[in-house]
Protein backbone atom coordinates (compact mmCIF):
# COMPACT_ATOMS: atom_id res chain seq x y z
CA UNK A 1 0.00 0.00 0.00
CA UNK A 2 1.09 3.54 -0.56
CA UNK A 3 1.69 6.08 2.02
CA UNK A 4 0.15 8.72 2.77
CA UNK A 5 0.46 11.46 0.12
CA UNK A 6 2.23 8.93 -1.99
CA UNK A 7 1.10 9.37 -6.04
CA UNK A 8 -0.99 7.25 -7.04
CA UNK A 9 -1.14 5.63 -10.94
CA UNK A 10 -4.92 4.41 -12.47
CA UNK A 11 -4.63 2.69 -15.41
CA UNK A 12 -7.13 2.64 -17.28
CA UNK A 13 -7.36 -0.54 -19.79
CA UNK A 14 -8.56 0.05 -23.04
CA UNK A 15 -12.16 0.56 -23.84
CA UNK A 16 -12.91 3.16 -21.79
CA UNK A 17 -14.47 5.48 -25.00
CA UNK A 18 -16.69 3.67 -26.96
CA UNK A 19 -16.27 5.77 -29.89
CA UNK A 20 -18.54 3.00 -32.15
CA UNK A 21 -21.29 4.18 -29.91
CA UNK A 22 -21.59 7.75 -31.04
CA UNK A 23 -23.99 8.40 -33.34
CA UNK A 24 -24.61 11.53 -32.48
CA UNK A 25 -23.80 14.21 -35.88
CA UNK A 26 -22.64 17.41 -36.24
CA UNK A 27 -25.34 20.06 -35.77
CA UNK A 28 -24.27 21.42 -39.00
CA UNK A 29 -24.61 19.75 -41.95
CA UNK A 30 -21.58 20.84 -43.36
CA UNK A 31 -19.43 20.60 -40.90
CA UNK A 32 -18.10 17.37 -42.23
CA UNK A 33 -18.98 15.79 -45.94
CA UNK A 34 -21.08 12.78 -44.50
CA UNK A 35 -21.39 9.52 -46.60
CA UNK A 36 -24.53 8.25 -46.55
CA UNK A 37 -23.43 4.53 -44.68
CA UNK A 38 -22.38 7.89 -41.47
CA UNK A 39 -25.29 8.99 -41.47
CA UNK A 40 -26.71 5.53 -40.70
CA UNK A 41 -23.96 4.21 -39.16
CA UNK A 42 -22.02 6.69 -37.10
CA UNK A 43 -19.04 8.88 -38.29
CA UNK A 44 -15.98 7.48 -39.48
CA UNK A 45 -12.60 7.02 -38.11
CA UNK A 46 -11.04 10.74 -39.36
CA UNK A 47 -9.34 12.70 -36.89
CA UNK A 48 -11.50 15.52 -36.89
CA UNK A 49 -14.23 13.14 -37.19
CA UNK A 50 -12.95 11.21 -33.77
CA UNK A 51 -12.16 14.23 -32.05
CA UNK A 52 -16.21 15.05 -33.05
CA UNK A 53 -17.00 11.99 -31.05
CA UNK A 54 -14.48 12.55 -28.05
CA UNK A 55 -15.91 15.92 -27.16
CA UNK A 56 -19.83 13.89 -27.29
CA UNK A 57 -18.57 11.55 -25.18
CA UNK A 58 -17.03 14.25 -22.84
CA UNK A 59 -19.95 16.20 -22.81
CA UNK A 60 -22.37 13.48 -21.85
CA UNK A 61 -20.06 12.27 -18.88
CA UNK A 62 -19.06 15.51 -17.60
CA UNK A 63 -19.15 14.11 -13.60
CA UNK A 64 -17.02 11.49 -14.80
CA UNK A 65 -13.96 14.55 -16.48
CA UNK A 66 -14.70 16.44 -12.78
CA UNK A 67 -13.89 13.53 -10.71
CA UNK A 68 -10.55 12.47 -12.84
CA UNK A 69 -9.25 16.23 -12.94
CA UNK A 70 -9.50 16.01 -9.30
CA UNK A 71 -7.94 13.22 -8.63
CA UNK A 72 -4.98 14.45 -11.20
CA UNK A 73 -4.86 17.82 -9.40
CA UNK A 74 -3.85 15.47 -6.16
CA UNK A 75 -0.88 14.85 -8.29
CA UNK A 76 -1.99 11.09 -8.92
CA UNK A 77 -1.16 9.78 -12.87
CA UNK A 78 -3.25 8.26 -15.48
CA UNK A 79 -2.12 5.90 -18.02
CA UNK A 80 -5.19 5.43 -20.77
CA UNK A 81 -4.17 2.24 -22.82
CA UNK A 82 -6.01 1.86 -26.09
CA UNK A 83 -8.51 -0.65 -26.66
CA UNK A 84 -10.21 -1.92 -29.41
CA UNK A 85 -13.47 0.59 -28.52
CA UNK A 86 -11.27 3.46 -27.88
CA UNK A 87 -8.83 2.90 -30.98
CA UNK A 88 -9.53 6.29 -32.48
CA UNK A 89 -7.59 7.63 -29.21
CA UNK A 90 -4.70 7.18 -31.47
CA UNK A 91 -5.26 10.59 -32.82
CA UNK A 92 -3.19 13.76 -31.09
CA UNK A 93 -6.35 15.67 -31.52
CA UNK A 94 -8.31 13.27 -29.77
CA UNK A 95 -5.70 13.18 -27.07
CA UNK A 96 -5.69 17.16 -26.89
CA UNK A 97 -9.54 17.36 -26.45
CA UNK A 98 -9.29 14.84 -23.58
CA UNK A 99 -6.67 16.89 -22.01
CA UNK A 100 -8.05 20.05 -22.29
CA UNK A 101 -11.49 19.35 -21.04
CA UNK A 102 -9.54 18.52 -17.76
CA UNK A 103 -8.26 21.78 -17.45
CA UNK A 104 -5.03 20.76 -15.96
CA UNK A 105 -1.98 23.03 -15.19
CA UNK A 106 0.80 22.91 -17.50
CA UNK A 107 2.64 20.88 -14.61
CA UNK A 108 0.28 18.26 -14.75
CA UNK A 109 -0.40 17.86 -18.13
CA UNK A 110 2.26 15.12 -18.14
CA UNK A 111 0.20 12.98 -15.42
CA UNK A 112 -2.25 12.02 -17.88
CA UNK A 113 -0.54 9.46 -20.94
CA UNK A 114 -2.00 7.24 -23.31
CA UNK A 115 0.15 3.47 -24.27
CA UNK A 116 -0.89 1.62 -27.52
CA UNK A 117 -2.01 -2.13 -26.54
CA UNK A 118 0.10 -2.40 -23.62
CA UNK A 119 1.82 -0.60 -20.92
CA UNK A 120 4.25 -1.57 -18.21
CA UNK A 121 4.31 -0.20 -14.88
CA UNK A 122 6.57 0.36 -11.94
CA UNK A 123 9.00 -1.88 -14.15
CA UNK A 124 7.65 -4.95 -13.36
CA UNK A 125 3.76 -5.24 -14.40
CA UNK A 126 2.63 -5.63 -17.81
CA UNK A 127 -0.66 -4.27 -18.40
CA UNK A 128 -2.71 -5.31 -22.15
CA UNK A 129 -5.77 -4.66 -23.11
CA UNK A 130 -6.64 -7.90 -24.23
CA UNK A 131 -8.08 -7.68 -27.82
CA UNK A 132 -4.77 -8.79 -29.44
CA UNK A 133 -5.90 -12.23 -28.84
CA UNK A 134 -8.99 -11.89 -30.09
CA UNK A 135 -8.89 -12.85 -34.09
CA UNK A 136 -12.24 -10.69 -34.39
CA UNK A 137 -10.73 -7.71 -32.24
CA UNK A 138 -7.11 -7.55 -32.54
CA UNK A 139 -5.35 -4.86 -34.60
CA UNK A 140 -3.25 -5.83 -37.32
CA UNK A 141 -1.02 -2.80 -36.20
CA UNK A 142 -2.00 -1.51 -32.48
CA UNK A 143 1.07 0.86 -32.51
CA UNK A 144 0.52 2.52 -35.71
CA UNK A 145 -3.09 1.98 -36.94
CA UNK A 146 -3.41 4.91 -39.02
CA UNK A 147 -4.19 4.04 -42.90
CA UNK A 148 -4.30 5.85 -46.06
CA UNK A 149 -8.36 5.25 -47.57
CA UNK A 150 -8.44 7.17 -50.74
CA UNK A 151 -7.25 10.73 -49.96
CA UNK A 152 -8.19 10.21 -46.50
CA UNK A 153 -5.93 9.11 -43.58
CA UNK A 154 -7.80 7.09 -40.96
CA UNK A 155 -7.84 4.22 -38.12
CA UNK A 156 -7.78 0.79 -39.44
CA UNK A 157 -10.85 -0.30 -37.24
CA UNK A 158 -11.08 -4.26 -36.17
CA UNK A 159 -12.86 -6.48 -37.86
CA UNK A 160 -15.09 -6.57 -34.85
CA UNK A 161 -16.11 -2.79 -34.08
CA UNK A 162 -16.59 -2.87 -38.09
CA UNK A 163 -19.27 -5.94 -37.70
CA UNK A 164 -20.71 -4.35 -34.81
CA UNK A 165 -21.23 -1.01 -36.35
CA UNK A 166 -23.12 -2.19 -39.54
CA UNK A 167 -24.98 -4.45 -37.17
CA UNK A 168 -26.16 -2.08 -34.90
């Protein structure tokens, strides 16, 4: 156990966005060029696109941003390690919403950090998210998942978020 006043570090494992779950769209129209299978299905992986979905997500779970900027202002860490749900964290725009809806202090800016598939901690515990051995989930590149489509640069989304999407 820690001491008192020791730091503290959550790790958070993957999946804690569910970015496939937003179907929420822009209020404007032309905000973004939709396709018609967005409209239906929910936005695609873009990075203004995700970052579209990040601040919905923030917005609807705004107890949830107060509670971990206070428990960063204590001077505690968190380590957000992408899942399969979250992939689309992947994007530095993505990551720079999250951190500025926290409204943290330059000096603790660094106490939130976000690991690809896996993470290690304290130098001796290994920390994955788990969909790596999942044929249906895994990533055929969790450290660099970013693709060229067309003229369009976006996440290579698993198999299974794709199936779920045009399912749901």
């Amino acid at each position: 156990l820690a001491g008192a006043g020791a730091s503290i570090e959550l790790i958070l494992n993957g999946d804690i966005f569910d970015f496939d779950a937003v179907m929420r769209q822009p209020d404007d129209p032309k905000q973004f060029n939709l396709h018609w299978l967005e409209k239906r299905r929910g936005l695609n992986a873009e990075e203004a696109k995700s970052k579209y979905k990040m601040e919905v997500i923030l917005q609807d779970h705004q107890a949830w941003v107060a509670s971990l900027r206070e428990f960063i202002l204590k001077g505690h860490r968190v380590v957000f390690i992408i899942g399969n749900h979250d992939i689309e964290l992947h994007w530095p725009g993505v990551q720079k919403t999250l951190r500025e809806a926290l409204h943290l202090p330059d000096e603790l800016r660094d106490n939130v950090r976000f690991c690809e598939w896996f993470y290690v901690s304290n130098h001796d515990t290994l920390f994955e998210h788990g969909n790596q051995y999942d044929a249906y989930c895994l990533c055929s590149n969790p450290v660099h998942p970013l693709i060229k489509k067309g003229r369009k640069i976006v996440v290579r989304m698993p198999f299974g978020d794709i199936a779920n999407k045009m399912m749901i």
